[in-house]
C-alpha atoms as a PDB file:
ATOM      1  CA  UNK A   1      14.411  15.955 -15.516  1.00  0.00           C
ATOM      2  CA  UNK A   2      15.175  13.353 -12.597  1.00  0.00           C
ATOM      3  CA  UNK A   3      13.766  16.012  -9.943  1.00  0.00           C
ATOM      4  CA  UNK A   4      10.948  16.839 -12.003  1.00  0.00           C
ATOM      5  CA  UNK A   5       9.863  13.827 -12.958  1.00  0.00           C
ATOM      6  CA  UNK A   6      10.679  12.409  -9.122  1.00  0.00           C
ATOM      7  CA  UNK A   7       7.880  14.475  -7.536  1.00  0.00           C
ATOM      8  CA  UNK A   8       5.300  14.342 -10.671  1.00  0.00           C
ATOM      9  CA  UNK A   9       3.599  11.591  -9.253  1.00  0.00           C
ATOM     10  CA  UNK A  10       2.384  13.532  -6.514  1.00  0.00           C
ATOM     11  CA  UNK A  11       0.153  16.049  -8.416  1.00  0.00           C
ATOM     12  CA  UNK A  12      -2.323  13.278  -8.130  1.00  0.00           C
ATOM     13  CA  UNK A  13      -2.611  14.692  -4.388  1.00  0.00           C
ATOM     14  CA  UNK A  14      -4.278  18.005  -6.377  1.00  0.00           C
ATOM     15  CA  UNK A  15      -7.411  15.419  -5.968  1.00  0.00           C
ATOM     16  CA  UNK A  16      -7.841  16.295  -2.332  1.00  0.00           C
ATOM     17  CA  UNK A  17      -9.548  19.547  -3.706  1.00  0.00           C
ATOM     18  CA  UNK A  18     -12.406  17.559  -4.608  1.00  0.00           C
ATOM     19  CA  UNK A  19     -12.780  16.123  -1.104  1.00  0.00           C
ATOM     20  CA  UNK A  20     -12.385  12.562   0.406  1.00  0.00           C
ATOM     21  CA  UNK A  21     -13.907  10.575  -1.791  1.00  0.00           C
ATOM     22  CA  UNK A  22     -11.935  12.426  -4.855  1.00  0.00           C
ATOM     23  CA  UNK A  23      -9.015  12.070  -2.533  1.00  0.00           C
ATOM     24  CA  UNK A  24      -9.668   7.892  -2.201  1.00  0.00           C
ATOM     25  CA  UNK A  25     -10.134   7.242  -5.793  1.00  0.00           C
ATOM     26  CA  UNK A  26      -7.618   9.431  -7.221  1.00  0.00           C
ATOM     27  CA  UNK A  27      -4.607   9.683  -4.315  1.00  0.00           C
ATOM     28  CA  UNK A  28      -1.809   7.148  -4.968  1.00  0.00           C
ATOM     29  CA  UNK A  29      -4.138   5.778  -7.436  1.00  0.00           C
ATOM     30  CA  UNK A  30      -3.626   8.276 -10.771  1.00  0.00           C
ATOM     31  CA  UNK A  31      -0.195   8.756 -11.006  1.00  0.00           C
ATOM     32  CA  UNK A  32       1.344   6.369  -8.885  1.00  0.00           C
ATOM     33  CA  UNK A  33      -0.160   3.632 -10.972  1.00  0.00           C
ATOM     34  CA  UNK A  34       1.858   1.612 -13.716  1.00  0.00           C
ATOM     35  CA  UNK A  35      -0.018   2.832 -16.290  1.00  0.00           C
ATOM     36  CA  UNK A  36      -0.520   6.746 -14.622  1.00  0.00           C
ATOM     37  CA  UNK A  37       3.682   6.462 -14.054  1.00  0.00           C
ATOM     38  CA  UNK A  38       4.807   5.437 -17.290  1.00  0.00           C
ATOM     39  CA  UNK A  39       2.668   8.214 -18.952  1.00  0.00           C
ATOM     40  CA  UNK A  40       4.246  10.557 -16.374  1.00  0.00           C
ATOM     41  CA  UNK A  41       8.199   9.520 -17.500  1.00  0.00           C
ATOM     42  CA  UNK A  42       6.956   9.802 -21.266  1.00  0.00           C
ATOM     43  CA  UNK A  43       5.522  13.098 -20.631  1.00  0.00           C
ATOM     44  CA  UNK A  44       7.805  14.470 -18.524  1.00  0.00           C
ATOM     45  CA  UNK A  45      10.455  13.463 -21.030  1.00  0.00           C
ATOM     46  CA  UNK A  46       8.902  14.759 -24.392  1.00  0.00           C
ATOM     47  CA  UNK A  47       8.421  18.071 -22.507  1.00  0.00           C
ATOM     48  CA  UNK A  48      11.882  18.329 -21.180  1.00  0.00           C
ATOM     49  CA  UNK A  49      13.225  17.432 -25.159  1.00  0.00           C
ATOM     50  CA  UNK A  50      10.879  19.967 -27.046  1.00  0.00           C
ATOM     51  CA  UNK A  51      11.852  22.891 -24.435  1.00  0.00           C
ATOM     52  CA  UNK A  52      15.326  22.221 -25.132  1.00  0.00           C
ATOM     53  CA  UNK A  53      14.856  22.154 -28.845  1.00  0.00           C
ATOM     54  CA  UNK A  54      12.341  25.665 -29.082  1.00  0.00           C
ATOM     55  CA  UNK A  55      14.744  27.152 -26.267  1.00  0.00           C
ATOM     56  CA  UNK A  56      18.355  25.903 -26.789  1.00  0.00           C
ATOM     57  CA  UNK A  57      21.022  27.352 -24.477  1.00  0.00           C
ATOM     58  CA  UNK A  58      23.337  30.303 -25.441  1.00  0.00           C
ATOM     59  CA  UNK A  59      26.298  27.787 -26.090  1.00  0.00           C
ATOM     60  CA  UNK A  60      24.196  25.560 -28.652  1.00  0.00           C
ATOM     61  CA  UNK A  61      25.134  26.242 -32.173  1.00  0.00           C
ATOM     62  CA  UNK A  62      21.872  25.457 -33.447  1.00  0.00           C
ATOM     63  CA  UNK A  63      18.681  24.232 -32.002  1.00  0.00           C
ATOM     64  CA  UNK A  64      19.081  20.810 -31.358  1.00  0.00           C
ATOM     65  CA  UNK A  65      23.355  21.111 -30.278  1.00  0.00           C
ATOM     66  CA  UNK A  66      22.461  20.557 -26.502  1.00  0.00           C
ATOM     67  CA  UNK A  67      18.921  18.604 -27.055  1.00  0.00           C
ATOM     68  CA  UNK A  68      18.582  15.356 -24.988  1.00  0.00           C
ATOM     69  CA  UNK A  69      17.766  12.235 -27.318  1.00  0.00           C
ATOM     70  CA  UNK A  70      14.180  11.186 -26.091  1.00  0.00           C
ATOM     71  CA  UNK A  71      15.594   7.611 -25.204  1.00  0.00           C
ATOM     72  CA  UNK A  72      17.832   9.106 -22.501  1.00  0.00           C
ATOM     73  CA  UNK A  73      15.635  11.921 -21.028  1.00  0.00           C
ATOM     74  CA  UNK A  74      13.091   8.992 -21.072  1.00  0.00           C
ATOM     75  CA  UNK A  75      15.509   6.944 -19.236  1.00  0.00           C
ATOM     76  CA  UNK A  76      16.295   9.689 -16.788  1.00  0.00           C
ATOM     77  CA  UNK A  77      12.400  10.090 -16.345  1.00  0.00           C
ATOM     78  CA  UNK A  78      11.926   6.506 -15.274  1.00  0.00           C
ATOM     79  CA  UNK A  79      14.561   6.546 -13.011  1.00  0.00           C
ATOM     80  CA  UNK A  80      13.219   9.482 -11.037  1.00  0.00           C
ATOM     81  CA  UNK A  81       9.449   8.192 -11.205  1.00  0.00           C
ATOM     82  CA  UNK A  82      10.182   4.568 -10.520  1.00  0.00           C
ATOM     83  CA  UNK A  83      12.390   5.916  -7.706  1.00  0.00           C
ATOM     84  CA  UNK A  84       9.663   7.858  -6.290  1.00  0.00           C
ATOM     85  CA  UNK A  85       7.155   4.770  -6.902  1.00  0.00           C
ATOM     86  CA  UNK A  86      10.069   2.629  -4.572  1.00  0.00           C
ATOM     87  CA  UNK A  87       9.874   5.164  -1.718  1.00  0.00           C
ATOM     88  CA  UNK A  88       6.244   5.154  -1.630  1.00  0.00           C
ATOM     89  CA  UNK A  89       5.868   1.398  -1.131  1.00  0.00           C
ATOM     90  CA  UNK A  90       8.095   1.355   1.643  1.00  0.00           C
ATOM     91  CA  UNK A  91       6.341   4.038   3.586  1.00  0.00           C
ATOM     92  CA  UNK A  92       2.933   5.365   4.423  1.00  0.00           C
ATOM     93  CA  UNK A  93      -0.169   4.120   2.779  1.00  0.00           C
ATOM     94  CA  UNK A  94       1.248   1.996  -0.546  1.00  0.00           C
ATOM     95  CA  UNK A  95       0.185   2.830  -4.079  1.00  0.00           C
ATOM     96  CA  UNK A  96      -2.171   1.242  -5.942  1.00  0.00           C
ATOM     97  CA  UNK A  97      -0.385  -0.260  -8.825  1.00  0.00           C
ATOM     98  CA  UNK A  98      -2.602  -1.863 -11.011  1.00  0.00           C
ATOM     99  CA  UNK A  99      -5.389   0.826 -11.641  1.00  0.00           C
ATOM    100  CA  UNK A 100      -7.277   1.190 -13.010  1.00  0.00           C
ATOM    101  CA  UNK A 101      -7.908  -2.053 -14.311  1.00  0.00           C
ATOM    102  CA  UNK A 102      -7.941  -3.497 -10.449  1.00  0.00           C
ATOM    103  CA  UNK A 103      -8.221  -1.860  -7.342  1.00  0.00           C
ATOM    104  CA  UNK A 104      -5.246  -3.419  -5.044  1.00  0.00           C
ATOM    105  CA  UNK A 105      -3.118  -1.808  -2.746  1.00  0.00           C
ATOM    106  CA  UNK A 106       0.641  -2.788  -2.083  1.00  0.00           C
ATOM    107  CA  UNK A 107       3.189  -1.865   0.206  1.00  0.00           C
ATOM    108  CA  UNK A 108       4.743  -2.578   3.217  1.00  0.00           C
ATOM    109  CA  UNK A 109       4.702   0.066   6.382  1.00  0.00           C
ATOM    110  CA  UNK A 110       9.066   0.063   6.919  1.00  0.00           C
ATOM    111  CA  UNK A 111       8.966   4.000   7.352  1.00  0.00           C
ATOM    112  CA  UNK A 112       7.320   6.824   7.899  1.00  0.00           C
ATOM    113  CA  UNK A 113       5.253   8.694   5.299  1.00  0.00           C
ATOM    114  CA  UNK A 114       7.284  11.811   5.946  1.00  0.00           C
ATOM    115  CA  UNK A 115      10.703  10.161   7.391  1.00  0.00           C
ATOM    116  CA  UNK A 116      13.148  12.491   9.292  1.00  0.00           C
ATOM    117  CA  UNK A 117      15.625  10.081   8.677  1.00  0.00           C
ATOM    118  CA  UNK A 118      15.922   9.370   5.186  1.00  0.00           C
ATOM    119  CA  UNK A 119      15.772  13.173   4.613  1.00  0.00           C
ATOM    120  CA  UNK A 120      18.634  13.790   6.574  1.00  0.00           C
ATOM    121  CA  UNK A 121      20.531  10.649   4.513  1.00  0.00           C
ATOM    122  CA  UNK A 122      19.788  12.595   1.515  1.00  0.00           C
ATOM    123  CA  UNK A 123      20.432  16.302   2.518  1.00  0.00           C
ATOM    124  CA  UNK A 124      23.779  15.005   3.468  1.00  0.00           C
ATOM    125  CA  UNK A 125      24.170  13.621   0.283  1.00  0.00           C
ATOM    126  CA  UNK A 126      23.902  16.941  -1.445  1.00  0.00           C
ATOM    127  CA  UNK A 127      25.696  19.236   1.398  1.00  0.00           C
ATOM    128  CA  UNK A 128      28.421  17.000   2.793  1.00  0.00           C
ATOM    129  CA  UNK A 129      30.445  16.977  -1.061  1.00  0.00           C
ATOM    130  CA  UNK A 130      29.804  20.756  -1.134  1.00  0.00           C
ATOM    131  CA  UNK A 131      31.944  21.245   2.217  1.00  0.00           C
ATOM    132  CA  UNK A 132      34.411  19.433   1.746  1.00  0.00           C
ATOM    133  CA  UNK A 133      34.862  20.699  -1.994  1.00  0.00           C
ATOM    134  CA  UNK A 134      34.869  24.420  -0.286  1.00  0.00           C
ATOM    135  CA  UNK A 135      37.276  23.061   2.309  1.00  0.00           C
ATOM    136  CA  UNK A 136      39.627  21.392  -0.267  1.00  0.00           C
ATOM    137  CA  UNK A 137      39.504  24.766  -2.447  1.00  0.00           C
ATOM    138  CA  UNK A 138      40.313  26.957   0.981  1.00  0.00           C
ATOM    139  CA  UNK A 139      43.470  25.292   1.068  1.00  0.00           C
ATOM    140  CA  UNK A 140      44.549  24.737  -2.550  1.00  0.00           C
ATOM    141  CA  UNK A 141      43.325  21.379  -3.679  1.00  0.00           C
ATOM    142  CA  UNK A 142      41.670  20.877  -6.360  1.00  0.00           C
ATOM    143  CA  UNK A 143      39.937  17.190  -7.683  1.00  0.00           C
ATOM    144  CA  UNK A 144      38.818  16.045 -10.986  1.00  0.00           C
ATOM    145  CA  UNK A 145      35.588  13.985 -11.645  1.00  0.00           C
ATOM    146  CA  UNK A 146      32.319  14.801 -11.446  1.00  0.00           C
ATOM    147  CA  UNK A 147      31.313  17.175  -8.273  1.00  0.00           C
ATOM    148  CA  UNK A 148      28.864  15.110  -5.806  1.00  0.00           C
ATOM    149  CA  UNK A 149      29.149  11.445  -7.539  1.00  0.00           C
ATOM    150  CA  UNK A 150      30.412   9.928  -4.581  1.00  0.00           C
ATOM    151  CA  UNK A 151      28.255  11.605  -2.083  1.00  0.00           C
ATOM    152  CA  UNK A 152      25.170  10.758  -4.118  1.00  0.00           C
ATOM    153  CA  UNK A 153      26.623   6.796  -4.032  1.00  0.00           C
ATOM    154  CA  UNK A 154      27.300   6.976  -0.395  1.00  0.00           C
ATOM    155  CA  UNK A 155      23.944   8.543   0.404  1.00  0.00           C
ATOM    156  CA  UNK A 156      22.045   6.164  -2.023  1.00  0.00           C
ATOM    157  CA  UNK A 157      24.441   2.646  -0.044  1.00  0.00           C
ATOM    158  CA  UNK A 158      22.963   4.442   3.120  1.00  0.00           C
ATOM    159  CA  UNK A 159      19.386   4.797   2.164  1.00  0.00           C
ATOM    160  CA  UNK A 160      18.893   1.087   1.430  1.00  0.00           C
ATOM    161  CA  UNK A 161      20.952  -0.120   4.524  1.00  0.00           C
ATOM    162  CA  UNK A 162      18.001   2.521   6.446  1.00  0.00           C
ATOM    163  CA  UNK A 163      15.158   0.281   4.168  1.00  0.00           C
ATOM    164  CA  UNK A 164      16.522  -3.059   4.916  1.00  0.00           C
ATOM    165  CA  UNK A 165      17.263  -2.026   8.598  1.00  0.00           C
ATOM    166  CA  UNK A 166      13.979  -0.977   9.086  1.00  0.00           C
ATOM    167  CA  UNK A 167      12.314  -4.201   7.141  1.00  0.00           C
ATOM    168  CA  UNK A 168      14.127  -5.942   9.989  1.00  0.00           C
ATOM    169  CA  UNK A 169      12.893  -4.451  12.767  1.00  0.00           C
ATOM    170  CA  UNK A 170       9.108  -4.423  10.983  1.00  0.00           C
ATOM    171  CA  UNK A 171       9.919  -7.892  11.238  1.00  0.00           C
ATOM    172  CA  UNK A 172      10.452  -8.098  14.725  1.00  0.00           C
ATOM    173  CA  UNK A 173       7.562  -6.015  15.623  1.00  0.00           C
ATOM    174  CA  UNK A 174       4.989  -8.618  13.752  1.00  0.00           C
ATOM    175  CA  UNK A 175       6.899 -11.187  15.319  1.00  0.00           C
ATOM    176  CA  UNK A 176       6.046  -9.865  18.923  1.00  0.00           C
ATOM    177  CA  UNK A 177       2.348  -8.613  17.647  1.00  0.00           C
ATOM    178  CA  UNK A 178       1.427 -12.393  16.664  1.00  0.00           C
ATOM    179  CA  UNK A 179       3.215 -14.631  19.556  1.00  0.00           C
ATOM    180  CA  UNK A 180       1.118 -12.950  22.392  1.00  0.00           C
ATOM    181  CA  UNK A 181      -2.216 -13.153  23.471  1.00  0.00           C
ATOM    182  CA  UNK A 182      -4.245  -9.699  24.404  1.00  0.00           C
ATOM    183  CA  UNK A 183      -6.431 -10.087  26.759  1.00  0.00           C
ATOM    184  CA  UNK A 184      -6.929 -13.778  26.276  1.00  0.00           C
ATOM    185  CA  UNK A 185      -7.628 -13.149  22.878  1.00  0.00           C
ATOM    186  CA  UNK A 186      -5.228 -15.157  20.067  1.00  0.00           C
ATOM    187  CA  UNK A 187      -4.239 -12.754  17.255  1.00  0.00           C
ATOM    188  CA  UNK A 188      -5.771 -13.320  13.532  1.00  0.00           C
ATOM    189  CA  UNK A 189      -3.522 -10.891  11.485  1.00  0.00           C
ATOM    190  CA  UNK A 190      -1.784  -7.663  12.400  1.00  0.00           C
ATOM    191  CA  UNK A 191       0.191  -4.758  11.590  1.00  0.00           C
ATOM    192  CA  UNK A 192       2.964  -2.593  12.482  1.00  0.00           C
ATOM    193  CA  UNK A 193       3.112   1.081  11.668  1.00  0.00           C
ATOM    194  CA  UNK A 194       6.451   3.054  12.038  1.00  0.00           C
ATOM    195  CA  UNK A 195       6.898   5.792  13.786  1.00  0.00           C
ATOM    196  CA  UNK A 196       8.535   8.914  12.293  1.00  0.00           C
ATOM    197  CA  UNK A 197      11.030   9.665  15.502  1.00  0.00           C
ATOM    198  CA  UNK A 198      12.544   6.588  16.010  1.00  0.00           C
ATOM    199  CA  UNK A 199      13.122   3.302  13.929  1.00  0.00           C
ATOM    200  CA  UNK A 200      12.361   1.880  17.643  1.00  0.00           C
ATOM    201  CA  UNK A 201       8.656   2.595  18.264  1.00  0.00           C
ATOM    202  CA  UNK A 202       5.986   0.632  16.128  1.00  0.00           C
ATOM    203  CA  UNK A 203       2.417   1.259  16.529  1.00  0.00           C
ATOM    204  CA  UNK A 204       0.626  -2.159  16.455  1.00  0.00           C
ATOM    205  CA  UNK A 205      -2.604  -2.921  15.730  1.00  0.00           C
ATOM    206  CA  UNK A 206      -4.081  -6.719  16.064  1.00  0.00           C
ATOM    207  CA  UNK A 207      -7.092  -8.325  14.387  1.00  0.00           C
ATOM    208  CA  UNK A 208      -8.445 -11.232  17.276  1.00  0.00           C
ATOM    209  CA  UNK A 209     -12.263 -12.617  17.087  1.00  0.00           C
ATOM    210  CA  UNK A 210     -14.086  -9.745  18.133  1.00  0.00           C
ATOM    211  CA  UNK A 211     -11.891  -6.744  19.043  1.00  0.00           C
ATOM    212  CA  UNK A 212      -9.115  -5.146  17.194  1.00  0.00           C
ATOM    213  CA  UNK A 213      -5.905  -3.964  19.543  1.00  0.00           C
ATOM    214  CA  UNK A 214      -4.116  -1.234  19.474  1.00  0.00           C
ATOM    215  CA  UNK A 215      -0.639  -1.678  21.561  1.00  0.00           C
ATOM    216  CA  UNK A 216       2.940   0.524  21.773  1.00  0.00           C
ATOM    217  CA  UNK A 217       5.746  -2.107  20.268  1.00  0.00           C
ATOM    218  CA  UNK A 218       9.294  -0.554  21.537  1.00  0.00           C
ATOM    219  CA  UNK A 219      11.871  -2.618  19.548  1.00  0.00           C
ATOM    220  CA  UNK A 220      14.566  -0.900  21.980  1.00  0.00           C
ATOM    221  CA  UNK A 221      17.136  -3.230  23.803  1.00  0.00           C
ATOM    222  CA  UNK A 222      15.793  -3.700  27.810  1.00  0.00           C
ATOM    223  CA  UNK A 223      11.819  -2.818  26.906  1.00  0.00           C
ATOM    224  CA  UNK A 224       9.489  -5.580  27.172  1.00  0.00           C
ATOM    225  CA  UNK A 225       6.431  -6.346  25.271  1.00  0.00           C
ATOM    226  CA  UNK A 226       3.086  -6.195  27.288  1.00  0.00           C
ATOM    227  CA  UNK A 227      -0.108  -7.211  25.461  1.00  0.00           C
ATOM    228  CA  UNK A 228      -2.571  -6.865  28.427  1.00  0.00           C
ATOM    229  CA  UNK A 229      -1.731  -3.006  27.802  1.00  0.00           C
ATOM    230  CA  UNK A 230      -3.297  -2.652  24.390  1.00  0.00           C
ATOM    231  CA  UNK A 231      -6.321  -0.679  23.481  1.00  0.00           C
ATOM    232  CA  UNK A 232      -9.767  -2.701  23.270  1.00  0.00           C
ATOM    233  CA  UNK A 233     -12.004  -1.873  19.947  1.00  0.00           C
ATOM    234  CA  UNK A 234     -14.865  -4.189  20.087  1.00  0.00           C
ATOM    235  CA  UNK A 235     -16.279  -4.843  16.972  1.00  0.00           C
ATOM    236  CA  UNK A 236     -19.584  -4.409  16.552  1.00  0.00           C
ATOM    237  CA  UNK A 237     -22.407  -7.315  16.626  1.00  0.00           C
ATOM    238  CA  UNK A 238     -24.395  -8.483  13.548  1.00  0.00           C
ATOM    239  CA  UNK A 239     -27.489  -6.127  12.671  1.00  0.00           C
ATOM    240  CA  UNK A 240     -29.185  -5.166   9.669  1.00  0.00           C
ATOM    241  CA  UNK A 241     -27.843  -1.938   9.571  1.00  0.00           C
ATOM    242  CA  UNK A 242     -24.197  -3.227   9.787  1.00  0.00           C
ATOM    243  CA  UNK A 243     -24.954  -5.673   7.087  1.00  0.00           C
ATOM    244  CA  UNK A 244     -26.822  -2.975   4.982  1.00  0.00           C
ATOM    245  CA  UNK A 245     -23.718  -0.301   5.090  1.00  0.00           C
ATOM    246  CA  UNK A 246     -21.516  -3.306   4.578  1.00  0.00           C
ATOM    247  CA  UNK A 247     -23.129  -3.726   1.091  1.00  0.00           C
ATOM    248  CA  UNK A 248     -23.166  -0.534  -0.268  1.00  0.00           C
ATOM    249  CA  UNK A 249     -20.793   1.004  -2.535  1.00  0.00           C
ATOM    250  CA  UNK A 250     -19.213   3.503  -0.237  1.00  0.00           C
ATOM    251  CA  UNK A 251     -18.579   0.891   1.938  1.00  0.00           C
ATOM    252  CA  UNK A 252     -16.833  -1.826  -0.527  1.00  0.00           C
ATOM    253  CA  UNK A 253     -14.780   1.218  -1.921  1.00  0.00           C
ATOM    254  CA  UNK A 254     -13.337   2.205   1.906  1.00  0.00           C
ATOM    255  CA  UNK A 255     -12.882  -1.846   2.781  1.00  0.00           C
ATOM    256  CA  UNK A 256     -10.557  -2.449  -0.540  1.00  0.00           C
ATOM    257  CA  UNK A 257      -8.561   0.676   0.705  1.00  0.00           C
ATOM    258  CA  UNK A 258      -8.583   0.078   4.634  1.00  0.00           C
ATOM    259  CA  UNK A 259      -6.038  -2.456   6.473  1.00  0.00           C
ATOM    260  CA  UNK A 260      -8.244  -2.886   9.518  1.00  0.00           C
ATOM    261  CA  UNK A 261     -11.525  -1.490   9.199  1.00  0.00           C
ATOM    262  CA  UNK A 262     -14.047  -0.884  12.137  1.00  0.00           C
ATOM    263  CA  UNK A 263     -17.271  -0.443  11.864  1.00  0.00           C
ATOM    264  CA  UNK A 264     -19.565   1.509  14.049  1.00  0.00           C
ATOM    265  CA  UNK A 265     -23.371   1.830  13.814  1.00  0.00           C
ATOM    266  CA  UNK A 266     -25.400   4.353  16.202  1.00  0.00           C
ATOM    267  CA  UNK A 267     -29.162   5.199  16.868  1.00  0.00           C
ATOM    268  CA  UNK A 268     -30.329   8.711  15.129  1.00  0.00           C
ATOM    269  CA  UNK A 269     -33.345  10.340  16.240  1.00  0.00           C
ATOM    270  CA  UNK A 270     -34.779   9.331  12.948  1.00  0.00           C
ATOM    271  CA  UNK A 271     -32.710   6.491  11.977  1.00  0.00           C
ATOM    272  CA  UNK A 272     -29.323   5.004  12.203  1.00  0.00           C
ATOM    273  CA  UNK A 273     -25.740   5.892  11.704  1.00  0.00           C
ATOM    274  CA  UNK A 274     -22.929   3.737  10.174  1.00  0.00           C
ATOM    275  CA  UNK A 275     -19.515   4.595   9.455  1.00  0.00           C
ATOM    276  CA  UNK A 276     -16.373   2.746   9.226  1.00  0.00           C
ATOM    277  CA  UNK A 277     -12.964   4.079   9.735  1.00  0.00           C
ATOM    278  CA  UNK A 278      -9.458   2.589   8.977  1.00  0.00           C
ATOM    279  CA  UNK A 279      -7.417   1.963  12.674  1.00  0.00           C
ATOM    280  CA  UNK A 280      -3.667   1.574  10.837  1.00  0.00           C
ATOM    281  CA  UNK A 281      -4.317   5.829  11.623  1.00  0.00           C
ATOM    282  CA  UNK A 282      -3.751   6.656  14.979  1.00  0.00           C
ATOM    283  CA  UNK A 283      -6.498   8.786  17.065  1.00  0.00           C
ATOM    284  CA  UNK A 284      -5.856  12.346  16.007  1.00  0.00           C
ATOM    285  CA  UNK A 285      -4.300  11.090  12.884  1.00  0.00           C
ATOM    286  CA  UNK A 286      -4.557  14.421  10.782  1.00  0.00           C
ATOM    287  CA  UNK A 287      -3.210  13.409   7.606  1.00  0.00           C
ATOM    288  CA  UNK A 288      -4.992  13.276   4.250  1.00  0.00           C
ATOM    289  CA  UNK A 289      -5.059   9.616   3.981  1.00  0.00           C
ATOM    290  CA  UNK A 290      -7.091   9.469   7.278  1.00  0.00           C
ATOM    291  CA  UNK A 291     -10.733   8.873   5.757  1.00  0.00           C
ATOM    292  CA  UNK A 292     -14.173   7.862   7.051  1.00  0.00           C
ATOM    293  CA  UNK A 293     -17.398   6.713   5.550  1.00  0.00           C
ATOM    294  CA  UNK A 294     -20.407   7.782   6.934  1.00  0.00           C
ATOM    295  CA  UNK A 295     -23.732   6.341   5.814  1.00  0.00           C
ATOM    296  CA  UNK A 296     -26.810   7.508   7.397  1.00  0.00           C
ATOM    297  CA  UNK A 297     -30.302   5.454   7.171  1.00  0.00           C
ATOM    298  CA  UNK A 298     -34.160   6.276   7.955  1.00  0.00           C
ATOM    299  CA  UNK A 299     -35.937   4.060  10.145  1.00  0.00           C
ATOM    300  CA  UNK A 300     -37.016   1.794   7.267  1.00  0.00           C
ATOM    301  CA  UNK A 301     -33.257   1.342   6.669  1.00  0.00           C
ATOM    302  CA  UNK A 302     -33.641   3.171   2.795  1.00  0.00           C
ATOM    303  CA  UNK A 303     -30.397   5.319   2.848  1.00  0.00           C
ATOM    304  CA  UNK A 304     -30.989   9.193   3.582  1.00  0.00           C
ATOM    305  CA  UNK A 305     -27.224  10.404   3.267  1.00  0.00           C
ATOM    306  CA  UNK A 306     -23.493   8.945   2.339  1.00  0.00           C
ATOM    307  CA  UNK A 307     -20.323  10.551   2.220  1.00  0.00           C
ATOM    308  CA  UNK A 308     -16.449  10.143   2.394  1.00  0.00           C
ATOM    309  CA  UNK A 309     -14.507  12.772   4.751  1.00  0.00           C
ATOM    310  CA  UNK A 310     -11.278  13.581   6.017  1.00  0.00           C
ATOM    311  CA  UNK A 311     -11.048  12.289   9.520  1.00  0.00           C
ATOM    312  CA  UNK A 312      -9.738  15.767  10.505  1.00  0.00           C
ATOM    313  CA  UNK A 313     -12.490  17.144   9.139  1.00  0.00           C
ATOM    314  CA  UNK A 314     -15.404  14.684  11.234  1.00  0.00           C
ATOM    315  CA  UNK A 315     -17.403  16.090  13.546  1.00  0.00           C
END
């Protein structure tokens, strides 16, 4: 029941069948919701208890000897999905916890979306008491208790000194990101984005006047910080095709989901192009969550195409 429902939230990723926008409005949205996660536990839960009962097992005297009561499978339930839920607001893009009645992300960027590290913390949870129960059998010792508790406590200590560890060092990085200047340019807001290697290397990205910055942060002892290194974006000037894309639909959807959005607009042979993209992804940034909105206009600015895609996917 925990592993199940631990990993149920994620079916809302089935939405990226549908494409982009599907992908936007239904991705960490769905399932990953309060609403969307308590259904999941109760669900989860009530399927669990009626398999049991319709299928007991061979040692059950009668079909409800070995049946969960519903209050503990749905306590085992919320445990796994609210433990899932934690994870995902620590790492990659948040959830968005109050749909559908309000479209707000939250989460903070400590980890990777896919971290090395906390896999191998809980691998080792699960393998390290298995060796050393074969080990203690090989030479004729045997414990009582229940196999794997305290490698599953160890593991669990571990994974939260990782999360607290790594909410320092996020720390750090903003810290650096928002006492420099880039380019002459005083920082508005910023953001540091983990990489999946090493709890070391932040990705930063700075909001100033008129540019957004992309610098390297290396938290590693000896490295210093240089500003006058980062990236320039420029962002683009006022124009009534900027202004019109900004005011569609497509476009409010994308700006409630993106950290730092920047706009670009272009000159068609027939018209213009505008399209915003989200720069907390790094160029070549293949992942799902990578989207862009492209609007495209006629020369009389009326709106001849719109569409979400996967970055991956642009041309």
């Amino acid at each position: 029941m925990l592993v199940v429902a631990g990993v149920a939230p994620d079916l809302d990723y089935a939405s990226y069948l549908g494409g982009a926008a599907a992908f936007l409005r239904f991705d960490r949205t769905l399932l990953h919701s309060a609403v969307g996660a308590a259904a999941t536990a109760c669900i989860v839960a009530g399927a669990f208890v009626a398999v049991v009962r319709v299928f007991p097992t061979k040692r059950a005297p009668s079909p409800h000897g070995h049946a969960p009561k519903l209050q503990t499978a749905l306590g085992v339930c919320c445990i796994g999905v609210l433990a899932h839920l934690a994870l995902d607001l620590v790492s990659g893009v948040g959830v968005n916890l109050l749909w559908p009645f309000r479209t707000h992300w939250f989460g903070l960027s400590l980890a990777a979306n896919l971290d090395p590290w906390i896999l191998v913390l809980l691998i080792a949870g699960i393998l390290l008491p298995e060796l050393f129960r074969l080990v203690s059998e090989e030479i004729g010792e045997r414990k009582k208790g229940v196999r794997g508790r305290t490698g599953a406590i160890v593991a669990l200590l571990l994974l939260i000194a990782y999360v607290v560890a790594r909410a320092d060092l996020y720390s750090n990085a903003m810290s650096l990101l928002m006492t420099r200047e880039y380019h002459g340019r005083a920082p508005l807001t910023a953001g540091a984005f983990p990489s999946a290697t090493t709890p070391f290397d932040w990705r930063g990205v700075v909001s100033t006047d008129n540019t957004l910055e992309e610098s390297e942060v290396s938290l590693a002892p000896g490295v210093e910080f240089d500003s006058d290194r980062s990236l320039t974006h420029y962002k683009p000037q006022d124009s009534p095709v900027l202004d019109t894309g900004l005011r569609t639909e497509a476009a409010k959807r994308f700006l409630s989901y993106a950290r730092f959005p920047l706009a670009t607009v272009d000159r068609l042979e027939d018209g213009y192009r505008f399209e915003l993209r989200d720069l907390r992804f790094a160029p070549g940034d293949n992942s799902a969550n990578n989207i862009i909105v492209r609007i495209d206009f006629d020369s009389t600015m009326q709106i001849n195409g719109r569409q979400f895609r996967f970055a991956s996917q642009a041309d």
